[in-house]
N, C-alpha and C. Protein backbone atom coordinates (compact mmCIF):
# COMPACT_ATOMS: atom_id res chain seq x y z
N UNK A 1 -76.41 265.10 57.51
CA UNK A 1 -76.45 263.69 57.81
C UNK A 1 -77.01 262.94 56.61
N UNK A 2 -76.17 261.71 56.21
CA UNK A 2 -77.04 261.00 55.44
C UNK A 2 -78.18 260.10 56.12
N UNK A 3 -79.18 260.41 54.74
CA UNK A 3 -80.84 259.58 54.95
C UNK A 3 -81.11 259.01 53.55
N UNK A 4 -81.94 258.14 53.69
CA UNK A 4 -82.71 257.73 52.54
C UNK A 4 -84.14 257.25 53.04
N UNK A 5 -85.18 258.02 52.46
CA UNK A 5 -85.95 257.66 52.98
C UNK A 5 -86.79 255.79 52.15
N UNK A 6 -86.91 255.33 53.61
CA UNK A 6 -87.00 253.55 52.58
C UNK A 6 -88.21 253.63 51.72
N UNK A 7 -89.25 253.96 51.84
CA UNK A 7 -90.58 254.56 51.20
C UNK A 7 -90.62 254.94 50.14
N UNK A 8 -89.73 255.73 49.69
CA UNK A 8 -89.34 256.09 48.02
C UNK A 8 -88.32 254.55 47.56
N UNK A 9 -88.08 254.40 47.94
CA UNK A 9 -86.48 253.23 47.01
C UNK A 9 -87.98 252.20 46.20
N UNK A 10 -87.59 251.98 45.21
CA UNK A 10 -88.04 251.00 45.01
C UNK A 10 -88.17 249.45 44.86
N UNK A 11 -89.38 248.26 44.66
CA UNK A 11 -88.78 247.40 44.94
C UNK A 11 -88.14 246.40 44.78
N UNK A 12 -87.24 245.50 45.53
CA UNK A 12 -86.83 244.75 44.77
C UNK A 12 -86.80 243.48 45.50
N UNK A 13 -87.63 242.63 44.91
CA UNK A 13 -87.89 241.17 45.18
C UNK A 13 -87.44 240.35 44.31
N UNK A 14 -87.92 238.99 44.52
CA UNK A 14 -87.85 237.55 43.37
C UNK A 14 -88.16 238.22 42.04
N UNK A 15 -88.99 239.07 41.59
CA UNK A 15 -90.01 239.08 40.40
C UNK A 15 -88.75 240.21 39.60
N UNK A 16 -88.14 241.65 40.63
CA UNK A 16 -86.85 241.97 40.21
C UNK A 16 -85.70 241.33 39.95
N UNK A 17 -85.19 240.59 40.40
CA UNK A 17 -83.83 240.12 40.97
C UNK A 17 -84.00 239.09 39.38
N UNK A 18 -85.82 238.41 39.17
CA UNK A 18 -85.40 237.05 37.77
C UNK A 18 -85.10 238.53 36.74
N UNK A 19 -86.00 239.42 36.61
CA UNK A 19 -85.83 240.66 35.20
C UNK A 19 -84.63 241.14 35.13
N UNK A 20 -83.76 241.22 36.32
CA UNK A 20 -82.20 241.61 36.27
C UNK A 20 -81.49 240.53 35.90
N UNK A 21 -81.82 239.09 36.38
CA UNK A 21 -80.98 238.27 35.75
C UNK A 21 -81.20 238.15 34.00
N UNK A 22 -82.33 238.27 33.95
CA UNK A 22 -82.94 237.62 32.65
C UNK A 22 -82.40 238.58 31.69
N UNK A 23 -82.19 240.18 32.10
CA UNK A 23 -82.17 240.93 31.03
C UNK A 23 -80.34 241.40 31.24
N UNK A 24 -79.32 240.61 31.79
CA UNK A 24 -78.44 240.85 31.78
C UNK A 24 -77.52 239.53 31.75
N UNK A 25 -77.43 239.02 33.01
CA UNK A 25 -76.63 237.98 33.83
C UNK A 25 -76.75 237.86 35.07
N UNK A 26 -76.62 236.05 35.87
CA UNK A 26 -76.72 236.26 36.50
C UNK A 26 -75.61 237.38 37.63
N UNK A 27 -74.30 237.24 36.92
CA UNK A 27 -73.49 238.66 37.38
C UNK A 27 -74.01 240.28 38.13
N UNK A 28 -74.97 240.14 37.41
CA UNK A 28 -75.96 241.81 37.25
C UNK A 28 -76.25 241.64 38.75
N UNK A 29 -76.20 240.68 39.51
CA UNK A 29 -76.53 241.07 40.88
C UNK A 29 -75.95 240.89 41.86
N UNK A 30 -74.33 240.73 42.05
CA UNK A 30 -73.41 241.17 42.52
C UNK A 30 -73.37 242.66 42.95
N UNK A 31 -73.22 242.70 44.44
CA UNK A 31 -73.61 244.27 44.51
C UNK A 31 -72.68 245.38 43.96
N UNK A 32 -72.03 244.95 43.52
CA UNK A 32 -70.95 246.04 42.72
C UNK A 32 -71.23 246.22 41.49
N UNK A 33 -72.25 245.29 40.83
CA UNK A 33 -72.92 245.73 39.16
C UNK A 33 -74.68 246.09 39.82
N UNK A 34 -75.01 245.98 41.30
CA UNK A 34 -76.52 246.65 40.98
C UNK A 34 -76.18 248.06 41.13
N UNK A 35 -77.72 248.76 41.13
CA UNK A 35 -78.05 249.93 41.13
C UNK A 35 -78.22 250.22 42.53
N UNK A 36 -78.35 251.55 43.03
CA UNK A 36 -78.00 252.05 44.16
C UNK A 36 -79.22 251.68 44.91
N UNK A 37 -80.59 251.74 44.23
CA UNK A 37 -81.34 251.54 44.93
C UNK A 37 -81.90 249.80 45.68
N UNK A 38 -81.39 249.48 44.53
CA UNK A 38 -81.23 248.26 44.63
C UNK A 38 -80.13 247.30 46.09
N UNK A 39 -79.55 247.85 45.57
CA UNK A 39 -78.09 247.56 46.82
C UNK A 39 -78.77 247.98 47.76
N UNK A 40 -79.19 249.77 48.35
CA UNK A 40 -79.75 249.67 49.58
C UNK A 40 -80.82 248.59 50.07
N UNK A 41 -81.75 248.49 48.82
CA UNK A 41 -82.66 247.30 49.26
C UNK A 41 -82.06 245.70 49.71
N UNK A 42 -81.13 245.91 48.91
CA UNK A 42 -80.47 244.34 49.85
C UNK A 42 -80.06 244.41 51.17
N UNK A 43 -79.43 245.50 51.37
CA UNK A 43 -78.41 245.81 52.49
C UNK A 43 -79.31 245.41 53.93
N UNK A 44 -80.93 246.39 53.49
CA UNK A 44 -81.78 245.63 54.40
C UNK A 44 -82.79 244.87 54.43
N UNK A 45 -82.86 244.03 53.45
CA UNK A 45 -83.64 242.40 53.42
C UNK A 45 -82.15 241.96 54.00
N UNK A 46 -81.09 241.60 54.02
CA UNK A 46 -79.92 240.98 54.54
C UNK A 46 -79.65 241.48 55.86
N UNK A 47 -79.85 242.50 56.59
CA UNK A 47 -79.73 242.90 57.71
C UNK A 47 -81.23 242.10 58.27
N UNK A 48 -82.63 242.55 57.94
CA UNK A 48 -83.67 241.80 58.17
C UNK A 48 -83.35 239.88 58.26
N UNK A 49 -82.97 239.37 57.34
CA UNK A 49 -82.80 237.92 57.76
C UNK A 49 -81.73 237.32 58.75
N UNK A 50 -80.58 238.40 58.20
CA UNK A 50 -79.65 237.83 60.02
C UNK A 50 -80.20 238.35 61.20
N UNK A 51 -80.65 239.40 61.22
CA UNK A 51 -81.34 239.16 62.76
C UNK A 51 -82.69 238.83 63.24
N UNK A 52 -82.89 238.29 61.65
CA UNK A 52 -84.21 237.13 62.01
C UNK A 52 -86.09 238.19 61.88
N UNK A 53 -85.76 239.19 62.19
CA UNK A 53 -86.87 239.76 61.46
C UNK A 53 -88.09 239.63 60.31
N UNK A 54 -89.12 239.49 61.10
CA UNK A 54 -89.83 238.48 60.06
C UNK A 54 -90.25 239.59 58.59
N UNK A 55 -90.31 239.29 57.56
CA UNK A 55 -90.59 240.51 56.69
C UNK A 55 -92.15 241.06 56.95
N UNK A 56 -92.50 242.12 56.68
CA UNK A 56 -93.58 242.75 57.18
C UNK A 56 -94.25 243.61 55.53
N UNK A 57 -95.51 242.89 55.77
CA UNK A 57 -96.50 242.91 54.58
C UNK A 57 -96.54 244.18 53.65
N UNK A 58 -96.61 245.14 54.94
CA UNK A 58 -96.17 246.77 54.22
C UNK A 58 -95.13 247.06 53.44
N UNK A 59 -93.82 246.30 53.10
CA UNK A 59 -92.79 246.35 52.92
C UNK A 59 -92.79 245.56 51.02
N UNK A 60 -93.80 245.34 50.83
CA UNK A 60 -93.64 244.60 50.07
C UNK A 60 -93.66 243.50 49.22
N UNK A 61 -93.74 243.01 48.00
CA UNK A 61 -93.79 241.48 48.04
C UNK A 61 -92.28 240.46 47.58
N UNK A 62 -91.97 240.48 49.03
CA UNK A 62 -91.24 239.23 48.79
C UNK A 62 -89.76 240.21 49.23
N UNK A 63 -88.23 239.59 49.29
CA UNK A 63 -87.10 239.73 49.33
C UNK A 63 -86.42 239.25 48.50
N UNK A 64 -85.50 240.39 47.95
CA UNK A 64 -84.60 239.67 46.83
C UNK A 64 -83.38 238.63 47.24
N UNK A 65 -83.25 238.86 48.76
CA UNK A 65 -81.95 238.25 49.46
C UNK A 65 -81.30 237.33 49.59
N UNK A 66 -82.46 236.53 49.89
CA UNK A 66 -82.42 234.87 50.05
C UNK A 66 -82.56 234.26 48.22
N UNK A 67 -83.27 234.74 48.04
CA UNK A 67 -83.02 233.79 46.30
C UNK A 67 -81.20 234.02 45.60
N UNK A 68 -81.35 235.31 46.30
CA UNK A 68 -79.71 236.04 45.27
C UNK A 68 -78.61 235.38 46.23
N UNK A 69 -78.52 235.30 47.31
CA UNK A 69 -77.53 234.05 47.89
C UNK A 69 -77.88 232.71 48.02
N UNK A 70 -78.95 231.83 47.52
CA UNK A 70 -79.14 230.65 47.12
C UNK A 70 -78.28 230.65 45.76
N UNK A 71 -78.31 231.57 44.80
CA UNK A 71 -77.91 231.68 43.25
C UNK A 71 -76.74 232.04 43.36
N UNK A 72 -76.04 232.74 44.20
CA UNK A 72 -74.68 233.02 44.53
C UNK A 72 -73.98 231.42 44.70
N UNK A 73 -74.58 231.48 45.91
CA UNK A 73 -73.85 230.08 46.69
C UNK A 73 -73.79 228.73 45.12
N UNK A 74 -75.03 228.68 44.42
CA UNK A 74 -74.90 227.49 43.26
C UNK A 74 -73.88 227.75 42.78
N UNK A 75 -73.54 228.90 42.34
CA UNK A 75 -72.62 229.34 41.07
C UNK A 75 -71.30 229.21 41.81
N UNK A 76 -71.14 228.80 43.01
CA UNK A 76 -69.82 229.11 43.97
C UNK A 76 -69.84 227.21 44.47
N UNK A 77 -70.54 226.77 43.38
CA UNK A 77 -70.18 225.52 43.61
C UNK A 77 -70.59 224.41 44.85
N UNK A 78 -71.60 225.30 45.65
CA UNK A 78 -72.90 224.58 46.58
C UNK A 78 -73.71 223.22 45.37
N UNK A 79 -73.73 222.66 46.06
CA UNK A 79 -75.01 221.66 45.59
C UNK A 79 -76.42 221.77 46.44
N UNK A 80 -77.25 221.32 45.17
CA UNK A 80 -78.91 221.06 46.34
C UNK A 80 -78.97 221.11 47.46
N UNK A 81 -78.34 219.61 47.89
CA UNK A 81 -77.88 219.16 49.07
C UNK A 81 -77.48 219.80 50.39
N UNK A 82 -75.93 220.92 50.22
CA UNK A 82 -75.82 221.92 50.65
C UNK A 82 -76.88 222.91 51.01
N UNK A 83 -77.60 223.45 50.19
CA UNK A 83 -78.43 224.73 49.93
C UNK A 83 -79.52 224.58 50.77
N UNK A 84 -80.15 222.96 50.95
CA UNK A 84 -81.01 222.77 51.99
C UNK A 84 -80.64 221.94 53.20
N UNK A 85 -79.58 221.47 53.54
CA UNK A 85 -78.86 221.03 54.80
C UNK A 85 -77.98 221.97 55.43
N UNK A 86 -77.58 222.84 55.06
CA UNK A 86 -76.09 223.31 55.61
C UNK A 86 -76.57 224.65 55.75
N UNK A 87 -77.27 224.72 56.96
CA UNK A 87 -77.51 226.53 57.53
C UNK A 87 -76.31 227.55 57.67
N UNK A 88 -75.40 226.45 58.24
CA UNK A 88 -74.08 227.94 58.71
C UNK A 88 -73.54 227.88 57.65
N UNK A 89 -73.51 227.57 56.64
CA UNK A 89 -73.04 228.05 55.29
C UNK A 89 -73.73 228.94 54.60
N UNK A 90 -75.27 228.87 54.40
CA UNK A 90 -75.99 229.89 54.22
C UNK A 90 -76.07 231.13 55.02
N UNK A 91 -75.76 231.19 55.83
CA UNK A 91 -75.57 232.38 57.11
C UNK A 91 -74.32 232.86 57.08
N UNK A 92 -72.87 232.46 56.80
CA UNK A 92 -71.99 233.07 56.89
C UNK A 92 -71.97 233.48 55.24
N UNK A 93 -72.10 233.09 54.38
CA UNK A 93 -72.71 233.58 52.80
C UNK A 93 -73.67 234.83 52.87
N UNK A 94 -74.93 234.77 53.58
CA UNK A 94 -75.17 235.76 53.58
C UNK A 94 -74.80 236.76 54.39
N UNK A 95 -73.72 236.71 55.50
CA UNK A 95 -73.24 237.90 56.31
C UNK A 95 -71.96 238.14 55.21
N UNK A 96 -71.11 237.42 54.48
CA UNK A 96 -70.44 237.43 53.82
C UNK A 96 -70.85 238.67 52.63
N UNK A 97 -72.18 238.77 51.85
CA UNK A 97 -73.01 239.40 51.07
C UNK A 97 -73.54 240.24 51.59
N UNK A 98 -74.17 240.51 53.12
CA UNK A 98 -74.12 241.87 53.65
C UNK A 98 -72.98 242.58 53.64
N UNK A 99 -71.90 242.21 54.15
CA UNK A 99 -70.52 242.81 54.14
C UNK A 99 -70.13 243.98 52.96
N UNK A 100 -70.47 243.21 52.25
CA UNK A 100 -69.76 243.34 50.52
C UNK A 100 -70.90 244.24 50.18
N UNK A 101 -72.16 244.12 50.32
CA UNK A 101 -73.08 245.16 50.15
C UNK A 101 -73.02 246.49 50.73
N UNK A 102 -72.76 246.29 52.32
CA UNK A 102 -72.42 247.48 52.92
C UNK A 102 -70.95 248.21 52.62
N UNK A 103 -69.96 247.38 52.00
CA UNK A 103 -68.91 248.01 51.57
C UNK A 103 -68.95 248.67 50.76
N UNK A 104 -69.90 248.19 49.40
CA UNK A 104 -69.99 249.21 48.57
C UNK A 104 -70.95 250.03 48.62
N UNK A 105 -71.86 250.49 49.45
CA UNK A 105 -72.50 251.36 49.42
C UNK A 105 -71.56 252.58 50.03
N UNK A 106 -70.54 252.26 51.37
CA UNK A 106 -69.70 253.17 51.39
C UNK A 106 -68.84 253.52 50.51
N UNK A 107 -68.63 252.71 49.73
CA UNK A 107 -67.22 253.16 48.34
C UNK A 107 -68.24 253.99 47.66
N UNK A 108 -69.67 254.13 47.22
CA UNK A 108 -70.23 255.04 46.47
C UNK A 108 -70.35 256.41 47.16
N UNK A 109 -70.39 256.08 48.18
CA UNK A 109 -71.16 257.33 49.34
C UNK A 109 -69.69 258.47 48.95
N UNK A 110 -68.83 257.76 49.56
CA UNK A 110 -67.34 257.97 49.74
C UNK A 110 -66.45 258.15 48.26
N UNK A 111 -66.88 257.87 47.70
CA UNK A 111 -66.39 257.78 45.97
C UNK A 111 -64.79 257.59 45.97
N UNK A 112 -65.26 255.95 46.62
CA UNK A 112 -63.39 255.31 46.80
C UNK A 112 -64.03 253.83 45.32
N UNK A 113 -62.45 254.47 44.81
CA UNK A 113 -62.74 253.59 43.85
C UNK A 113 -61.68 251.77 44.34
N UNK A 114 -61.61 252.23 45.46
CA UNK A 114 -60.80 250.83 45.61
C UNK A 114 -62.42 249.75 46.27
N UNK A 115 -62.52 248.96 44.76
CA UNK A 115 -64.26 248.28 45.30
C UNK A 115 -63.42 246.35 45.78
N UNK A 116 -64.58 245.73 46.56
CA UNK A 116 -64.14 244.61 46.19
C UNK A 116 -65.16 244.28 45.38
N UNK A 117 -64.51 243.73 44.29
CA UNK A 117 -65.10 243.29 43.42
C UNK A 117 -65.81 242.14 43.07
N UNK A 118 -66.76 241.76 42.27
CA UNK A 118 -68.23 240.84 42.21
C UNK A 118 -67.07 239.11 42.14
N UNK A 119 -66.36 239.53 41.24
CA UNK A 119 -65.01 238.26 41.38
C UNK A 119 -64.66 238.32 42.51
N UNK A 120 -63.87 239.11 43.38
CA UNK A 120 -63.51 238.26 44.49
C UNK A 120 -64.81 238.21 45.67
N UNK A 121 -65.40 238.40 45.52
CA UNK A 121 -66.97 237.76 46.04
C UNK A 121 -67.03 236.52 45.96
N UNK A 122 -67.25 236.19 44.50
CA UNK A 122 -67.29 235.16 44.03
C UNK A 122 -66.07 234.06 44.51
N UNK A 123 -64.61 234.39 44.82
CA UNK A 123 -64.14 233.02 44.98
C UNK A 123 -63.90 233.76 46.53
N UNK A 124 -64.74 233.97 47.24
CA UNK A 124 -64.57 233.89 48.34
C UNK A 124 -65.79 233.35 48.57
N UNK A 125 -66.67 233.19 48.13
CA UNK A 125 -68.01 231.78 48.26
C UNK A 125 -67.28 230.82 48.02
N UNK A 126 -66.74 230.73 47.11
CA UNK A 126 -65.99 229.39 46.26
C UNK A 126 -65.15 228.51 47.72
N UNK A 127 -63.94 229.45 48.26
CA UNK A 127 -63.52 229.45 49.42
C UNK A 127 -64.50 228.58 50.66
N UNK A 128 -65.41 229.40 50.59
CA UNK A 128 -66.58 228.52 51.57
C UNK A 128 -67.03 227.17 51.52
N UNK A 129 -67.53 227.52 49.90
CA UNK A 129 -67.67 226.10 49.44
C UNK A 129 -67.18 225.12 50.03
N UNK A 130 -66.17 225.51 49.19
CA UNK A 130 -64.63 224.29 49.43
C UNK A 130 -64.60 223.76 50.52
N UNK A 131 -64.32 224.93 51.50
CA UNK A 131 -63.74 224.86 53.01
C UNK A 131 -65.02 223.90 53.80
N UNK A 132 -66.44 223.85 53.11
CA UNK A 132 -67.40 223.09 54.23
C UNK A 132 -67.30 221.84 53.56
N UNK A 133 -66.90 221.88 52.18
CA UNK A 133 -67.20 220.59 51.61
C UNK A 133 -65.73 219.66 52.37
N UNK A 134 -64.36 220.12 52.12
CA UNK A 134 -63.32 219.38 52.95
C UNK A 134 -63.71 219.13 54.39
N UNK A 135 -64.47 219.92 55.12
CA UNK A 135 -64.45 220.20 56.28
C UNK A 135 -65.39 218.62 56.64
N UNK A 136 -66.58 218.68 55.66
CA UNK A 136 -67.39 217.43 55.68
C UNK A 136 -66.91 215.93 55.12
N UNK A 137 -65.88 216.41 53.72
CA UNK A 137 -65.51 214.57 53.73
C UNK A 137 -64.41 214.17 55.12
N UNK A 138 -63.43 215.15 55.55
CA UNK A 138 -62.91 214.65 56.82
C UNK A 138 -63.58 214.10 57.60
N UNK A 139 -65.31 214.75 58.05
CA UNK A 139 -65.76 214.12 59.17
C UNK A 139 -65.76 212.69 58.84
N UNK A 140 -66.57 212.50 57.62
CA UNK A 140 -66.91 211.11 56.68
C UNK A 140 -65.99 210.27 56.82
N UNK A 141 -64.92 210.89 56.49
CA UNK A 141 -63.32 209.80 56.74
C UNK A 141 -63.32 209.28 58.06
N UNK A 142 -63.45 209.94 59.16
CA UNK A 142 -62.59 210.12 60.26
C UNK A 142 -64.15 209.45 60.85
């Protein structure tokens, strides 16, 4: 059976997630360019915030989750505005980024090289974007 025990992985918060951006791109954290341990650690800070789980002190300081889909969502063409008004955009973004996380942890497990890739990630935020921003000047119009 596969295990990992969470206790060994190491961690990865805000203070990781700026040293990965800083010493690469922000690209580098697309879960198809992190590291394995890394990815598992998202898989559950992102499972932890959709079902609302408060983070727990033992665990750590801080989650990389929420900063790395705030920085997703900018680069996918969110504004401020968005990022702090528009919850179900942040929530289907980040179930969107669990998805894609848990996909590729099975493409590694599984050693399928058919990945989705950090690009179409990317314009499938873009997609979102779009789709709340039309979705909102209609209301405005109408």
């Amino acid at each position: 059976m596969l295990c990992v025990e969470k206790a060994t992985l190491v961690p990865f918060g805000e203070e990781e997630l700026k040293a990965l951006i800083k010493s690469k791109s922000w690209k580098s954290m697309l879960p198809s360019a992190l590291g394995d341990e890394q990815l598992l650690q998202l898989s559950d800070q992102l499972r932890d915030l959709l079902s609302g789980r408060a983070w727990d002190a033992g665990r750590g300081k801080g989650s990389a989750a929420l900063p790395m889909t705030l920085l997703l969502l900018s680069k996918a063409g969110a504004t401020d505005h968005d990022l702090v008004t528009d919850m179900d955009m942040l929530r289907e973004v980040m179930m969107l980024l669990s998805i894609a996380a848990d996909h590729e942890i099975v493409n590694r497990m599984i050693q399928n090289r058919d990945r989705f890739t950090g690009s179409d990630l990317m314009e499938t935020m873009k997609g979102i974007v779009h789709q709340k921003h039309s979705s909102a000047e209609a209301l405005s119009l109408g």
